[in-house]
Protein backbone atom coordinates (compact mmCIF):
# COMPACT_ATOMS: atom_id res chain seq x y z
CA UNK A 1 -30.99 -0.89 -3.43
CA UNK A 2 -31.28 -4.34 -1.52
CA UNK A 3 -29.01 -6.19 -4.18
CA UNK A 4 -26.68 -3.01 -4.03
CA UNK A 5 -26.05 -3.73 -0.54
CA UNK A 6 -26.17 -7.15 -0.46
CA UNK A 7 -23.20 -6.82 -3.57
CA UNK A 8 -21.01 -4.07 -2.03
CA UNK A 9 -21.00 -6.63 1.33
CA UNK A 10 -20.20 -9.33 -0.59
CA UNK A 11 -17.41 -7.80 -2.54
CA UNK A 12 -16.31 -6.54 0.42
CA UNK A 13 -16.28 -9.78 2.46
CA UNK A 14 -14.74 -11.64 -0.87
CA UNK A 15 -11.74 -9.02 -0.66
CA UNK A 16 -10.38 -9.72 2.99
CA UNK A 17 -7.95 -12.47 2.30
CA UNK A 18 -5.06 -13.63 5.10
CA UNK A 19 -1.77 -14.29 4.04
CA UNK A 20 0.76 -16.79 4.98
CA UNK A 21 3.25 -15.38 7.86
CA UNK A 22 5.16 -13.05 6.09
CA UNK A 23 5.68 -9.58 7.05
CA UNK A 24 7.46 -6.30 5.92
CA UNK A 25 10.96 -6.27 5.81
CA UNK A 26 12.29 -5.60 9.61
CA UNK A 27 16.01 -4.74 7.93
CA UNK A 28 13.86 -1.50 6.15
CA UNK A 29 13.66 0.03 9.97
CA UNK A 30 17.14 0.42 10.79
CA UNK A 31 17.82 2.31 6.89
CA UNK A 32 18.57 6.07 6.41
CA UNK A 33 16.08 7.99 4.72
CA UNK A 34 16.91 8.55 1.23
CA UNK A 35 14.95 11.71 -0.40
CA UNK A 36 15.29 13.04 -3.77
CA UNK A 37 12.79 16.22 -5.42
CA UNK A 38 12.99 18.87 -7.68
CA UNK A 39 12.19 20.47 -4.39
CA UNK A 40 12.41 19.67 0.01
CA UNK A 41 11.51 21.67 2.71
CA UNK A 42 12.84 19.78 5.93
CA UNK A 43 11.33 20.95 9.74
CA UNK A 44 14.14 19.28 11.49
CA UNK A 45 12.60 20.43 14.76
CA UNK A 46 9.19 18.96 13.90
CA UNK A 47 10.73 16.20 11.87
CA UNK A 48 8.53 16.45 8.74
CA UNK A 49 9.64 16.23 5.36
CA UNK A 50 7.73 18.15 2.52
CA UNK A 51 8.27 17.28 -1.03
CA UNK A 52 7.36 18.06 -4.63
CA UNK A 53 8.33 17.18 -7.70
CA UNK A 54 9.26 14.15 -9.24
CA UNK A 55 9.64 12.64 -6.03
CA UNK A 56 11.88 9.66 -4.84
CA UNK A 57 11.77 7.98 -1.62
CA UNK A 58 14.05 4.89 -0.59
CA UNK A 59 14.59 3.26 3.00
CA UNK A 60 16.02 -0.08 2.64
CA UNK A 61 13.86 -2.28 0.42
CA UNK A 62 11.10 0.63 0.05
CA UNK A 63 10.72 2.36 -3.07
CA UNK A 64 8.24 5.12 -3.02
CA UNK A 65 7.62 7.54 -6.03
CA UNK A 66 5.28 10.24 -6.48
CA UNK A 67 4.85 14.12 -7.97
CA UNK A 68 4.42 15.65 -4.07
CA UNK A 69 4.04 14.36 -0.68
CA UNK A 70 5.07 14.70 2.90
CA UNK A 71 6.91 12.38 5.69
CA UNK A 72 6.74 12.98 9.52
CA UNK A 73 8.96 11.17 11.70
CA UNK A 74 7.81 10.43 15.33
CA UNK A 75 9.99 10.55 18.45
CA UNK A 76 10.09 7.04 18.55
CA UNK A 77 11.90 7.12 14.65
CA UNK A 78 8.86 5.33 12.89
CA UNK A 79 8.02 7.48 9.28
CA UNK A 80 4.66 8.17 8.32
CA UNK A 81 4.34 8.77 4.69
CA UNK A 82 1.51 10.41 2.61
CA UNK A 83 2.20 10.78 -1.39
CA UNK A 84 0.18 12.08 -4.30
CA UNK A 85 0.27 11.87 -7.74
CA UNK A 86 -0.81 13.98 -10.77
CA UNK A 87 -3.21 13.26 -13.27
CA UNK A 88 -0.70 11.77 -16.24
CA UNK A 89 0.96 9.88 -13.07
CA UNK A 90 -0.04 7.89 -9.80
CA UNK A 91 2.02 7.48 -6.92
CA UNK A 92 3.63 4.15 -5.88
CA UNK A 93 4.86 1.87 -3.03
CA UNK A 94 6.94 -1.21 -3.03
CA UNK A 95 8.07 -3.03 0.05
CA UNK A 96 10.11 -6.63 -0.29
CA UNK A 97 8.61 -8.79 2.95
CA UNK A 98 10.43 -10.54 5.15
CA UNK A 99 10.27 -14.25 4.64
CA UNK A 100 9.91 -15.69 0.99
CA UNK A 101 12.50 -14.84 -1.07
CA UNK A 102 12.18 -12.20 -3.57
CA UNK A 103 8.51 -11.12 -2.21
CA UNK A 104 7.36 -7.90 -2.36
CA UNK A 105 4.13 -5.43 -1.89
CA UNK A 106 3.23 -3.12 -4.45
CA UNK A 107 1.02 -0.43 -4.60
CA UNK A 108 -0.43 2.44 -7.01
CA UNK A 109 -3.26 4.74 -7.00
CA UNK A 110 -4.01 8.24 -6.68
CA UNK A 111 -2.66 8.68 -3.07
CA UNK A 112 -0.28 5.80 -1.07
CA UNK A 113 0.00 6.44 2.69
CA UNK A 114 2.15 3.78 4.81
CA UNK A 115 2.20 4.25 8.36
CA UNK A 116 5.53 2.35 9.29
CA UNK A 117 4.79 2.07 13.00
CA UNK A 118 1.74 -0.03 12.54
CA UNK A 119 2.54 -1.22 8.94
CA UNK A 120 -0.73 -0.17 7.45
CA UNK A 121 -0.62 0.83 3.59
CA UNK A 122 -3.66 3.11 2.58
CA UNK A 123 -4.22 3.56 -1.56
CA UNK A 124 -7.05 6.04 -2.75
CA UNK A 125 -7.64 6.87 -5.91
CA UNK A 126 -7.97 3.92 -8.76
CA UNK A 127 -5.85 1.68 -6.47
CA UNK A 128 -4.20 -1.44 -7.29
CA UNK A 129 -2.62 -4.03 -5.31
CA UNK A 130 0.23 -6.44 -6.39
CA UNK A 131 1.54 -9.16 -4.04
CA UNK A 132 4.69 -10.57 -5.91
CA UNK A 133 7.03 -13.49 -5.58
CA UNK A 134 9.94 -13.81 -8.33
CA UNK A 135 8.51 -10.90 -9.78
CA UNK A 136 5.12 -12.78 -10.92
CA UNK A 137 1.81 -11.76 -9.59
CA UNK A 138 0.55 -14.03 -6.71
CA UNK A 139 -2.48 -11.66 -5.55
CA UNK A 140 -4.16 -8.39 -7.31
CA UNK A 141 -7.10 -6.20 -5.95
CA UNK A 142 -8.51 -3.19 -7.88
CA UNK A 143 -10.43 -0.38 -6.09
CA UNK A 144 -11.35 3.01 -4.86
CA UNK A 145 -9.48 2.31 -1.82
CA UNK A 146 -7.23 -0.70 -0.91
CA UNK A 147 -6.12 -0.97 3.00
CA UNK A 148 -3.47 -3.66 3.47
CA UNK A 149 -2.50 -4.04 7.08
CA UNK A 150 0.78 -6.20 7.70
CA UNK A 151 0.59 -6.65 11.08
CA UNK A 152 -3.08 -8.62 11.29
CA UNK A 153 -2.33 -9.77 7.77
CA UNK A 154 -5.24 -8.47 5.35
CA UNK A 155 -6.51 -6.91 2.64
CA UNK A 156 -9.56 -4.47 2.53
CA UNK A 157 -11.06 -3.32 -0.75
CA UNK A 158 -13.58 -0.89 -0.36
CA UNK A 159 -15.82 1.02 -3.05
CA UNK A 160 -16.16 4.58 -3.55
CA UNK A 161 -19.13 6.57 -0.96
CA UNK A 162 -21.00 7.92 -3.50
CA UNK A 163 -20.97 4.51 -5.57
CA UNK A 164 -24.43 2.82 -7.20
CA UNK A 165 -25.33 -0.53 -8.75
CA UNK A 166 -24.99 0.25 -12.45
CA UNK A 167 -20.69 1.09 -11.20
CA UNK A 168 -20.61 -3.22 -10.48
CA UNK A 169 -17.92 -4.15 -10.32
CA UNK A 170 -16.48 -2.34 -7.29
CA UNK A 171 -13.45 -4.24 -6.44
CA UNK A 172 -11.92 -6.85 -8.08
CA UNK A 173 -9.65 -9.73 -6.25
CA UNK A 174 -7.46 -12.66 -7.92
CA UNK A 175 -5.87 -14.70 -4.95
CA UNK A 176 -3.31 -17.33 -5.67
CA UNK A 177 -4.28 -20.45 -3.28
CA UNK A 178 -2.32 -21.16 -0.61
CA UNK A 179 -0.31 -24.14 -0.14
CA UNK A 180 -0.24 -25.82 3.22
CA UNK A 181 3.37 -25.39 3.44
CA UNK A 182 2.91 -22.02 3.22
CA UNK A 183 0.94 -21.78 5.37
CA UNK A 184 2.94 -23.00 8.30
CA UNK A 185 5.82 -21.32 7.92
């Protein structure tokens, strides 16, 4: 049970990486809303969204798709969206960053969640990771549950409660190295 710990910390510790200065587009803020679904309920009042059915969600460079999901909208205008898939399809996430040219975030698991007001991006559910630039894979992480905050610039892999030693490997991480000029941008 010792090495079980000791490996769950370690993968854990081995799958917080920081980034170079790059964060989610700021354009994507200022974007209408677009929503497509074989079905929507809208609360205009309450400002939340309710979808299902081959879902399609797109506010400036973010792509979301999934089979149901929600989105509330504070007063302040920030969206806070929660997706699901099925089981023949996961839901997604892609976000281009602001910086690097032709960079972008994308996501896929079981559930995505993206809280735009702190710029946190939950994924449950055989999750997986992709940091692209020119449409090539720069980082990957595979887990039970990835949390990739934009703001503090990290990545969190974590591995499923009820997981035991014989399920090794929990998370997997492949990191591009960083170049200094990267770096300092």
């Amino acid at each position: 049970m010792i090495l079980f710990q000791r490996s769950v910390i370690l993968l854990l510790l081995t799958s917080v990486c920081i980034l170079p200065s790059a964060f989610a587009e700021k354009a994507d803020q200022d974007k209408p809303v677009i929503l497509e679904a074989e079905k929507v309920s809208v609360n205009d009042v309450q400002q939340v969204y309710e979808l299902e059915g081959k879902v399609l969600l797109i506010k400036g460079s973010i792509l979301v798709t999934s089979e149901k999901g929600s989105i509330k909208v504070d007063p302040e205008g920030y969206e806070f969206i929660d997706v699901q898939g099925n089981s023949s399809s996961n839901a997604s996430f892609r976000q281009r960053r602001e910086g690097p040219a032709d960079e972008y975030m994308q996501a896929r698991g079981q559930t995505v969640t993206y809280n735009a007001k702190n710029e946190l991006l939950t994924i449950t559910g055989d999750a997986s990771l992709k940091r692209l630039h020119n449409m090539q894979m720069i980082d990957q992480l595979l887990g039970s549950k990835i949390e990739y905050d934009d703001v503090q610039q990290y990545y969190r892999v974590s591995p499923p409660e009820n997981a035991t030693a014989d399920d090794l490997p929990l998370a997997r991480a492949i990191l591009s190295p960083r170049r200094k000029a990267t770096l300092e941008k």
